[in-house]
N, C-alpha and C. Protein backbone atom coordinates (compact mmCIF):
# COMPACT_ATOMS: atom_id res chain seq x y z
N UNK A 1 23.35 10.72 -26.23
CA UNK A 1 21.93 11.04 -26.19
C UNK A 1 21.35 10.58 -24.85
N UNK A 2 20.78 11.59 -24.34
CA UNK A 2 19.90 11.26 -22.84
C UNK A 2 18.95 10.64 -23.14
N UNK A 3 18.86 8.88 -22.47
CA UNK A 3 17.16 8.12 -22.21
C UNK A 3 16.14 9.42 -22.04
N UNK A 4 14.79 8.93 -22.72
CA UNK A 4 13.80 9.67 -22.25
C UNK A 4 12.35 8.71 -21.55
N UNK A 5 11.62 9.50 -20.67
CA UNK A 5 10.85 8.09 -20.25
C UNK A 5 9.81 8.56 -20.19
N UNK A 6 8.49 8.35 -20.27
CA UNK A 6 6.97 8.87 -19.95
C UNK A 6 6.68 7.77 -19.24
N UNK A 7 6.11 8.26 -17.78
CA UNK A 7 5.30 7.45 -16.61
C UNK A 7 4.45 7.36 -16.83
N UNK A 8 3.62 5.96 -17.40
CA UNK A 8 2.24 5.64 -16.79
C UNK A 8 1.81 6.10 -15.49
N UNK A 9 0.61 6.57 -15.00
CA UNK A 9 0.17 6.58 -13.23
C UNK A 9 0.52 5.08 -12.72
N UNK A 10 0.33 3.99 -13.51
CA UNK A 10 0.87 2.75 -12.22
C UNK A 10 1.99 2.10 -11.97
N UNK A 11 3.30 3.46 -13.25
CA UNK A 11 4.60 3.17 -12.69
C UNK A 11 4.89 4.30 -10.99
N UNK A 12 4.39 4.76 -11.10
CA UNK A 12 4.27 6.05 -10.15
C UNK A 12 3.70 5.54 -8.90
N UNK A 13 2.82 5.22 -8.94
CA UNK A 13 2.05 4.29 -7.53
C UNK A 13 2.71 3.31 -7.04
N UNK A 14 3.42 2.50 -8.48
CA UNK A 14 4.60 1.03 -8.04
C UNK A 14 5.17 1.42 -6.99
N UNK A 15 6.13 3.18 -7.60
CA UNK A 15 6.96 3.35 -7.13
C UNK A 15 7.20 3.91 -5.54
N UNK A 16 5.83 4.85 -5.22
CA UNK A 16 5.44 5.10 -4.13
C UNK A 16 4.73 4.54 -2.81
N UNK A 17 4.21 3.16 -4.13
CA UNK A 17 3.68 2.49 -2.87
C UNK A 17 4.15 0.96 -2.40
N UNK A 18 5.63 0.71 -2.76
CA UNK A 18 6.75 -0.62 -2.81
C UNK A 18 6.19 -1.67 -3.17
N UNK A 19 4.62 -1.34 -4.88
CA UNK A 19 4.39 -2.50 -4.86
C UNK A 19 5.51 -3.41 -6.07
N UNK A 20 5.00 -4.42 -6.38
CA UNK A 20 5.62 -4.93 -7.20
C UNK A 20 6.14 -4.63 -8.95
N UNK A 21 7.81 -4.58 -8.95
CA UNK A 21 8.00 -3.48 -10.40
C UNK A 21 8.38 -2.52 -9.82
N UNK A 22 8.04 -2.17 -8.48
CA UNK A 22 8.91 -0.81 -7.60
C UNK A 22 10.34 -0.65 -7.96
N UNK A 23 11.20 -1.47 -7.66
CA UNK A 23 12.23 -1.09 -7.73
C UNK A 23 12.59 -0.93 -9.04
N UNK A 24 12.08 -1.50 -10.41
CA UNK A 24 13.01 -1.37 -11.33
C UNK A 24 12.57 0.64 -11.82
N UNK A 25 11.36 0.84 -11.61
CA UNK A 25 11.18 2.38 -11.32
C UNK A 25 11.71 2.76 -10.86
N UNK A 26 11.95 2.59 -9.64
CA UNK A 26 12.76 3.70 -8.88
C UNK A 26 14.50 3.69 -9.46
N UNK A 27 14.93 2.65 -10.21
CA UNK A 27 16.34 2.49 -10.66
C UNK A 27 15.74 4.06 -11.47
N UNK A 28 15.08 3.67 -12.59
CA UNK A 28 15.00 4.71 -13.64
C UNK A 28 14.67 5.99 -12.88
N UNK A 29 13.84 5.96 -12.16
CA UNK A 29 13.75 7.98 -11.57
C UNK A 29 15.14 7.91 -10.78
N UNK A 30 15.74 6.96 -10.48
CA UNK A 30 17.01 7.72 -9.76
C UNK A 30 17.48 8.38 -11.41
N UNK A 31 17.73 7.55 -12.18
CA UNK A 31 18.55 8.29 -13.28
C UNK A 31 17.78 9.58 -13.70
N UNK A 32 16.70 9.75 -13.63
CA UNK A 32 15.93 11.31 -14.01
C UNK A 32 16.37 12.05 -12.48
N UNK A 33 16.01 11.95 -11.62
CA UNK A 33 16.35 12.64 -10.55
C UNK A 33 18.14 13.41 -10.52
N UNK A 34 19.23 12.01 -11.22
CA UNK A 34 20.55 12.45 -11.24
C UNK A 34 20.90 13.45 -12.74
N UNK A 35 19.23 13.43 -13.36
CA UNK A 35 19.93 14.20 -14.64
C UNK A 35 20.34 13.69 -15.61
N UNK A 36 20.68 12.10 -15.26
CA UNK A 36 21.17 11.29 -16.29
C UNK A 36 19.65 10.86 -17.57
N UNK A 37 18.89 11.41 -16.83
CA UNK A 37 17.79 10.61 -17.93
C UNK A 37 16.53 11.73 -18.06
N UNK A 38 15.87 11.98 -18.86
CA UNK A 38 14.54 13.17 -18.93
C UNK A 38 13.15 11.92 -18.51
N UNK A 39 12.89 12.64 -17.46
CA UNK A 39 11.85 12.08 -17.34
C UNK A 39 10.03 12.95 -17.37
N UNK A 40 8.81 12.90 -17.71
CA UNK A 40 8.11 12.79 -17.74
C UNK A 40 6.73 11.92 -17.23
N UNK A 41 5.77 12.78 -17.15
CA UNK A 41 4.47 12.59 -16.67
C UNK A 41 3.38 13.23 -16.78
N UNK A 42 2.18 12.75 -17.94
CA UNK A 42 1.36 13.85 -17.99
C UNK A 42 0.73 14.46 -17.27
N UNK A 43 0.00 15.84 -17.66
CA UNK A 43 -1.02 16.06 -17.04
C UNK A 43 -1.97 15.05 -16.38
N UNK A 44 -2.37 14.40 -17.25
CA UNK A 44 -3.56 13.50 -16.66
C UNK A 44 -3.18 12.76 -16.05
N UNK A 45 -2.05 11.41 -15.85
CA UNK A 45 -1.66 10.87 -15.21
C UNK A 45 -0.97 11.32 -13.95
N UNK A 46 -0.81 12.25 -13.68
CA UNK A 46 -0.85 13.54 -12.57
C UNK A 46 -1.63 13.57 -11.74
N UNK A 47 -3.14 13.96 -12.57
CA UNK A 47 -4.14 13.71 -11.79
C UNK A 47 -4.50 12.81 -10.84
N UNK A 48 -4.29 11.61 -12.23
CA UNK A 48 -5.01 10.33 -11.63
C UNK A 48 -3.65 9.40 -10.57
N UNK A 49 -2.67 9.92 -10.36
CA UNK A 49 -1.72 9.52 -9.21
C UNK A 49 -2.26 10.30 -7.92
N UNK A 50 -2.56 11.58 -8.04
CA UNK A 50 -3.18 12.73 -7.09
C UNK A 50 -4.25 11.81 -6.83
N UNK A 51 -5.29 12.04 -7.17
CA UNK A 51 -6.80 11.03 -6.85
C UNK A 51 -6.06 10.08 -6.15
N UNK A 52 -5.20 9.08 -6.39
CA UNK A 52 -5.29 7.76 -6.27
C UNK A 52 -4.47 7.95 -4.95
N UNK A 53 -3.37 8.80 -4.96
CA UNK A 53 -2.91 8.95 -3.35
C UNK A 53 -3.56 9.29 -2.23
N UNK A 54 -4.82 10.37 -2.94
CA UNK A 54 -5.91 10.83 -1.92
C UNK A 54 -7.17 9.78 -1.38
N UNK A 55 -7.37 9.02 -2.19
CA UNK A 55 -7.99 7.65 -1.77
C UNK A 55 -7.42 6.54 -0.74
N UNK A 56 -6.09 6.30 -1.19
CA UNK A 56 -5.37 5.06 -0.49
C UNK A 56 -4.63 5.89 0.59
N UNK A 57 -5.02 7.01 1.11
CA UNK A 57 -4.03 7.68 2.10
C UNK A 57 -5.46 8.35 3.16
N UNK A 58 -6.50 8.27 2.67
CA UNK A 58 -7.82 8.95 2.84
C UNK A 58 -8.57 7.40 3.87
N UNK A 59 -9.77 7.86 4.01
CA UNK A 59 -10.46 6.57 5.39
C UNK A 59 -9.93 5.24 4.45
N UNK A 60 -10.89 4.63 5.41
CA UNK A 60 -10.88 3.07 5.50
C UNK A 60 -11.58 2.71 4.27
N UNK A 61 -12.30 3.54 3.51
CA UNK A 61 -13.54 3.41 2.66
C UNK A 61 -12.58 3.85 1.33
N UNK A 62 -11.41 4.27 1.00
CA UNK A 62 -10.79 5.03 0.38
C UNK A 62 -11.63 6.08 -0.51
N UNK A 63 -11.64 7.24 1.01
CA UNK A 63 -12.50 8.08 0.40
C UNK A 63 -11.52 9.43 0.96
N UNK A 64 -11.44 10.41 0.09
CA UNK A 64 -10.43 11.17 0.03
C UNK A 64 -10.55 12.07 1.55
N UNK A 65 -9.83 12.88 1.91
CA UNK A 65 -10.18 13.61 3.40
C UNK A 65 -8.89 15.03 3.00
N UNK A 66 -9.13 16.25 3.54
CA UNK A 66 -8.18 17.07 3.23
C UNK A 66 -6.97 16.85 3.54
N UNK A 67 -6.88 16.00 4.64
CA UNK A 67 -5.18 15.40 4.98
C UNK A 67 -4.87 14.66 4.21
N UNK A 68 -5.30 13.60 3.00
CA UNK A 68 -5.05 12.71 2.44
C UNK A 68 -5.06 13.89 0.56
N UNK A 69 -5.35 14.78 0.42
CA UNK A 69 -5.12 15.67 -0.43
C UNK A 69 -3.87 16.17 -0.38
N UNK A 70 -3.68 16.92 0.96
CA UNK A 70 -2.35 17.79 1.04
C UNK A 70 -1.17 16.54 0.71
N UNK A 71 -1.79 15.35 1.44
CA UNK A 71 -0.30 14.70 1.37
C UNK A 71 -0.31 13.82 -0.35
N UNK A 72 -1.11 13.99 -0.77
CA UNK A 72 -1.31 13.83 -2.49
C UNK A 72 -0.18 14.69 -3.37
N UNK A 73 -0.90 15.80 -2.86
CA UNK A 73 0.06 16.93 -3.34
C UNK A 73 1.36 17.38 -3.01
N UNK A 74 2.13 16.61 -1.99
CA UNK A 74 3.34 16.81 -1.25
C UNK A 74 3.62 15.52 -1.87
N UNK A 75 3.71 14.71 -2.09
CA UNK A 75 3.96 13.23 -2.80
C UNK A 75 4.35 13.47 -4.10
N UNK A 76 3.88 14.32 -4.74
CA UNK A 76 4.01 14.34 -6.62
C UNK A 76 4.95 15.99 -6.09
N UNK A 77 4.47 16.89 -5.74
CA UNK A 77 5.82 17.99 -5.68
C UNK A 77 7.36 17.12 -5.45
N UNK A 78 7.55 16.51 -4.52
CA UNK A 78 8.35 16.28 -3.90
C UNK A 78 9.13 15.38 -5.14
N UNK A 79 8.02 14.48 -5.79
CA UNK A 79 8.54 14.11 -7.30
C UNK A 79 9.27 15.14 -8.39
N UNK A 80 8.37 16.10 -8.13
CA UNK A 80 8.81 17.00 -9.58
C UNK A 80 10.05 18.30 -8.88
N UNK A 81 10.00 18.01 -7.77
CA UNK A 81 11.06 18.69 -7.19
C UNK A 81 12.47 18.23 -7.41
N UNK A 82 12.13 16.68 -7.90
CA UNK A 82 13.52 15.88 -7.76
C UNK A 82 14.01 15.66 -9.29
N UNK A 83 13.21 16.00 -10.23
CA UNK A 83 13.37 16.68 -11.51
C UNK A 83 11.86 16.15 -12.37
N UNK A 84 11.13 15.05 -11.96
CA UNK A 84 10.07 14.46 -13.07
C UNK A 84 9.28 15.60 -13.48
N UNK A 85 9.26 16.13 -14.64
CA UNK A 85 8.40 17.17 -15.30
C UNK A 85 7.02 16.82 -15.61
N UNK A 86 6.29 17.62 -14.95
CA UNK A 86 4.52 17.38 -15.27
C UNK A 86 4.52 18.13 -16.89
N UNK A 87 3.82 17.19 -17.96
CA UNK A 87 3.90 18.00 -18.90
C UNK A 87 2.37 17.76 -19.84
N UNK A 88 1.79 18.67 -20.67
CA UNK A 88 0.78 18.13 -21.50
C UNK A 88 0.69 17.64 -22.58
N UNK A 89 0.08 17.03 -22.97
CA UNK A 89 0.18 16.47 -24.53
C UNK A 89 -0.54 17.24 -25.54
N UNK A 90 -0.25 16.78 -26.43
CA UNK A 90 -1.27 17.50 -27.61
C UNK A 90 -2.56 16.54 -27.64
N UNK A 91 -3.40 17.97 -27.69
CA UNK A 91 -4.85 16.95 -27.36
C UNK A 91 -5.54 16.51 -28.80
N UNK A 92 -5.34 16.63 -29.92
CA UNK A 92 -5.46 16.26 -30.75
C UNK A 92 -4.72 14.63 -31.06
N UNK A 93 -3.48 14.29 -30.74
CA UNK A 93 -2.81 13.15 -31.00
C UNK A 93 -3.61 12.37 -29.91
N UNK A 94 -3.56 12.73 -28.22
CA UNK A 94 -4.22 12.47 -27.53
C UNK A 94 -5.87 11.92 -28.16
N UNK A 95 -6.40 12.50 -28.68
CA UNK A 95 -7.57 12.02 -29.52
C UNK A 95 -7.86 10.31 -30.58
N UNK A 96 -6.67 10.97 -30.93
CA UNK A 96 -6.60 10.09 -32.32
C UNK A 96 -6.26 8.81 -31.51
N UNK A 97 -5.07 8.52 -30.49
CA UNK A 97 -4.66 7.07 -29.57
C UNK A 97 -5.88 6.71 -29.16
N UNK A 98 -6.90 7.88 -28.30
CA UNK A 98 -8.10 7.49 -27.78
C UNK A 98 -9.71 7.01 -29.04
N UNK A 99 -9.45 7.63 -29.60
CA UNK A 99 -10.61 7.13 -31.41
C UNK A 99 -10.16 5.85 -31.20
N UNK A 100 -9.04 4.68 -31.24
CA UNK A 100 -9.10 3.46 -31.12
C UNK A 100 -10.07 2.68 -30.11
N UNK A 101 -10.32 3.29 -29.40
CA UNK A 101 -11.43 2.52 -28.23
C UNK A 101 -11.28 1.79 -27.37
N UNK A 102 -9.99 1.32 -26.87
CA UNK A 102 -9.02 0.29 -25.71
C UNK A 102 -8.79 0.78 -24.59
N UNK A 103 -8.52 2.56 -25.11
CA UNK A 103 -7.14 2.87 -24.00
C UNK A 103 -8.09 4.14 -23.16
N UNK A 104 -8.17 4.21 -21.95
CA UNK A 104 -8.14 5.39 -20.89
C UNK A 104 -7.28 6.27 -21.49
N UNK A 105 -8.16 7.48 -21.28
CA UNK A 105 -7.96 8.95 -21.83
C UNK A 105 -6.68 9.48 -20.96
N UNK A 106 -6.40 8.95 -19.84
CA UNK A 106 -5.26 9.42 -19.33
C UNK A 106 -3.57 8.25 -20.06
N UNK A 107 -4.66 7.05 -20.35
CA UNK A 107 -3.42 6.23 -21.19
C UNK A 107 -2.94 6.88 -22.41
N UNK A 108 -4.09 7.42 -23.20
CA UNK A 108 -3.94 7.79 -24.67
C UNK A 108 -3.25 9.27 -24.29
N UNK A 109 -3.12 9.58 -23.06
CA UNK A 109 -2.24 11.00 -22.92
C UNK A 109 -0.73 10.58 -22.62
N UNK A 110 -0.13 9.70 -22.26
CA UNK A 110 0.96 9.12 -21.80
C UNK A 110 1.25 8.73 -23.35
N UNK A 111 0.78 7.94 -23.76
CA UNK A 111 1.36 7.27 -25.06
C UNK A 111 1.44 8.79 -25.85
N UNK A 112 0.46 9.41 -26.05
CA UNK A 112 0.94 10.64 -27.09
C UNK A 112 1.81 11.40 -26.43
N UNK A 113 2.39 11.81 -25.30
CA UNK A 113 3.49 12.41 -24.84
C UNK A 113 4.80 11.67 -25.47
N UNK A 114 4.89 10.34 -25.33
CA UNK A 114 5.96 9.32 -25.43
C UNK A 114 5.77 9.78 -26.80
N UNK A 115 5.23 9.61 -27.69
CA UNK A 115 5.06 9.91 -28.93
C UNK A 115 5.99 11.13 -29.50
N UNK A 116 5.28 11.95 -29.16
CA UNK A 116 6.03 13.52 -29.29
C UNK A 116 7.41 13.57 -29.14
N UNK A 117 7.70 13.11 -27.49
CA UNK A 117 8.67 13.43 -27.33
C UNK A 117 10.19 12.24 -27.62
N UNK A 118 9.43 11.56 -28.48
CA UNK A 118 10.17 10.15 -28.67
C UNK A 118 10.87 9.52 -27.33
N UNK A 119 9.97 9.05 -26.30
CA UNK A 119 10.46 8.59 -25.08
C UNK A 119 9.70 7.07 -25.37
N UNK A 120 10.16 6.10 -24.03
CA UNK A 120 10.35 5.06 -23.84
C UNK A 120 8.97 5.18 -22.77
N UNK A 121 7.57 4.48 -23.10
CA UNK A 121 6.83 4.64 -21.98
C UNK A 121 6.86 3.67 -20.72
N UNK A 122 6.83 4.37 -19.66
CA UNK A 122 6.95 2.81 -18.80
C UNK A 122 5.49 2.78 -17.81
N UNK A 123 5.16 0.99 -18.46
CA UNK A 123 3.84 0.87 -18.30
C UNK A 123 4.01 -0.38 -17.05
N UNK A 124 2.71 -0.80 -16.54
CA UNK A 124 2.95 -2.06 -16.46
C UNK A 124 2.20 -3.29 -16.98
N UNK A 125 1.29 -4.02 -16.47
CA UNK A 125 1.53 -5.58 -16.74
C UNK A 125 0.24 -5.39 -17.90
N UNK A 126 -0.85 -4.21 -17.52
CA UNK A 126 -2.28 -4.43 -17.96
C UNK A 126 -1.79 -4.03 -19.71
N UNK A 127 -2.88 -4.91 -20.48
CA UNK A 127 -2.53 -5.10 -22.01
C UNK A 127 -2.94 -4.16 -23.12
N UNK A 128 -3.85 -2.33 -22.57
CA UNK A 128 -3.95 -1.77 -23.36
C UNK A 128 -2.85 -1.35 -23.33
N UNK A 129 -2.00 -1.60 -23.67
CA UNK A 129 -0.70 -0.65 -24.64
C UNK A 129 -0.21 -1.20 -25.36
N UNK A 130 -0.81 -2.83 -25.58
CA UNK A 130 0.16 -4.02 -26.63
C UNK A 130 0.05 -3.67 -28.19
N UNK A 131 -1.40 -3.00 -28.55
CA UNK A 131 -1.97 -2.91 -29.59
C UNK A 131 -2.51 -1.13 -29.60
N UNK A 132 -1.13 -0.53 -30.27
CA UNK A 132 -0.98 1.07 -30.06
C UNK A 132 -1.15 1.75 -31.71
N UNK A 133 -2.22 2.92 -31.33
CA UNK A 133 -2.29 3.25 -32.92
C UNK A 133 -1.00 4.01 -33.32
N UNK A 134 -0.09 4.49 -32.48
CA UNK A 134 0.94 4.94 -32.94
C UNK A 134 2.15 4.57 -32.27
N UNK A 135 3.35 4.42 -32.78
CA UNK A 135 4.79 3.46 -32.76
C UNK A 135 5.46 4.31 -31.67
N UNK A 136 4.87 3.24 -30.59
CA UNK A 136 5.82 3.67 -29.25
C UNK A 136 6.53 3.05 -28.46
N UNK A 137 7.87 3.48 -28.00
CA UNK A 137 8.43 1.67 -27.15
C UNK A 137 7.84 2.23 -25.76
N UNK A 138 7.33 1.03 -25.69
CA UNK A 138 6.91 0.70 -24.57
C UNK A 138 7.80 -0.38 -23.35
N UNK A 139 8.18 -0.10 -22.26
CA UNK A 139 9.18 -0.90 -20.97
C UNK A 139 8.20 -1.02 -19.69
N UNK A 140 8.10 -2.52 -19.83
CA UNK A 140 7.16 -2.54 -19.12
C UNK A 140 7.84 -3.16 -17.75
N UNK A 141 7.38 -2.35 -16.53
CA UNK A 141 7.90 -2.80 -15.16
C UNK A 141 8.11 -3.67 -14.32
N UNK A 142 6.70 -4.65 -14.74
CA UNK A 142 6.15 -5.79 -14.21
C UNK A 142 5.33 -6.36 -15.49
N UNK A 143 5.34 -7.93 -14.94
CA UNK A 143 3.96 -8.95 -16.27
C UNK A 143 2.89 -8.75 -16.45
N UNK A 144 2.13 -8.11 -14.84
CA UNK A 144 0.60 -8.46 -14.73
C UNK A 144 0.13 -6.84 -13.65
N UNK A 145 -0.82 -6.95 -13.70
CA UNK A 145 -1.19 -5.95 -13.60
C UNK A 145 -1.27 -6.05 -11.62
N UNK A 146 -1.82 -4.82 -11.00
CA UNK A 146 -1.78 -5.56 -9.21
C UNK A 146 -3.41 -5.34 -8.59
C-alpha cells in the first residue's frame, strides 16, 4: 500500500523557504515526487501558499507585485509538475471540521481532504489540529509554530 499525505500550506512554505521542519518535508515530497508516495494539497491551501509566496517574494512591505505573482505561480507548478496533486475537498465535510470554531477554513479543507482520502496530514507546530472533529493522523514536521 502507497503512504498518502495531505500538505498543510506551512508544510509547503517549510519546504520552500529552508525554514525549520524543511527537511523532514522535503524527505516526504521526494517520496511523492519518486511515485513512491501520493501526495496532496488543497485547493485552498494552494491559494494560501500562492498569496504567501507573492507577499514574501513581493516589496519590502510584503506586498504582492506582478513579478512576485508569476514567480508564486512557477513555485507551486513546478511542485505539481513533480507529481503533488492540487485537489478539492468536499465542501460539506469541509463545513462540518470548520462548525467546530478553531480551525481556518483552509485548515478545515486539508483535514477533510486527509479525511476522504485516508492520508496522513502533515502539519506543523501550531495546535489547531490537536483537537479534530474528525479521526485524522496527523505528522507533524516541527514542535512550534515559526
Amino acid at each position: 500500500m502507497t503512504d498518502s499525505y495531505v500538505f498543510d500550506t506551512e508544510a509547503i512554505v517549510a519546504y520552500l523557504y529552508g525554514e525549520p521542519g524543511h527537511r523532514t518535508v522535503a524527505a516526504i515530497l521526494s517520496d511523492v515526487f519518486a511515485g513512491d508516495a501520493d501526495g496532496v494539497l488543497a485547493e485552498a491551501n494552494a491559494s494560501e501558499v500562492f498569496y504567501l509566496i507573492a507577499r514574501f517574494e513581493g516589496t519590502d512591505t510584503e506586498s504582492p507585485t506582478p513579478d512576485s505573482f508569476r514567480t508564486a505561480d512557477r513555485d507551486l507548478r513546478a511542485i505539481e509538475r513533480q507529481g503533488l496533486t492540487v485537489a478539492s475537498a468536499d465542501w460539506r465535510l469541509m463545513g462540518e471540521v470548520k462548525a467546530d470554531g478553531h480551525i481556518l477554513l483552509a485548515d478545515a479543507a486539508a483535514v477533510a481532504l486527509a479525511y476522504e482520502r485516508d492520508a496522513t496530514l502533515l502539519v506543523g507546530g501550531d495546535d489547531e489540529f490537536d483537537d479534530l472533529p474528525l479521526e485524522v493522523s496527523c505528522e507533524r514536521f516541527r514542535d512550534r509554530g515559526v
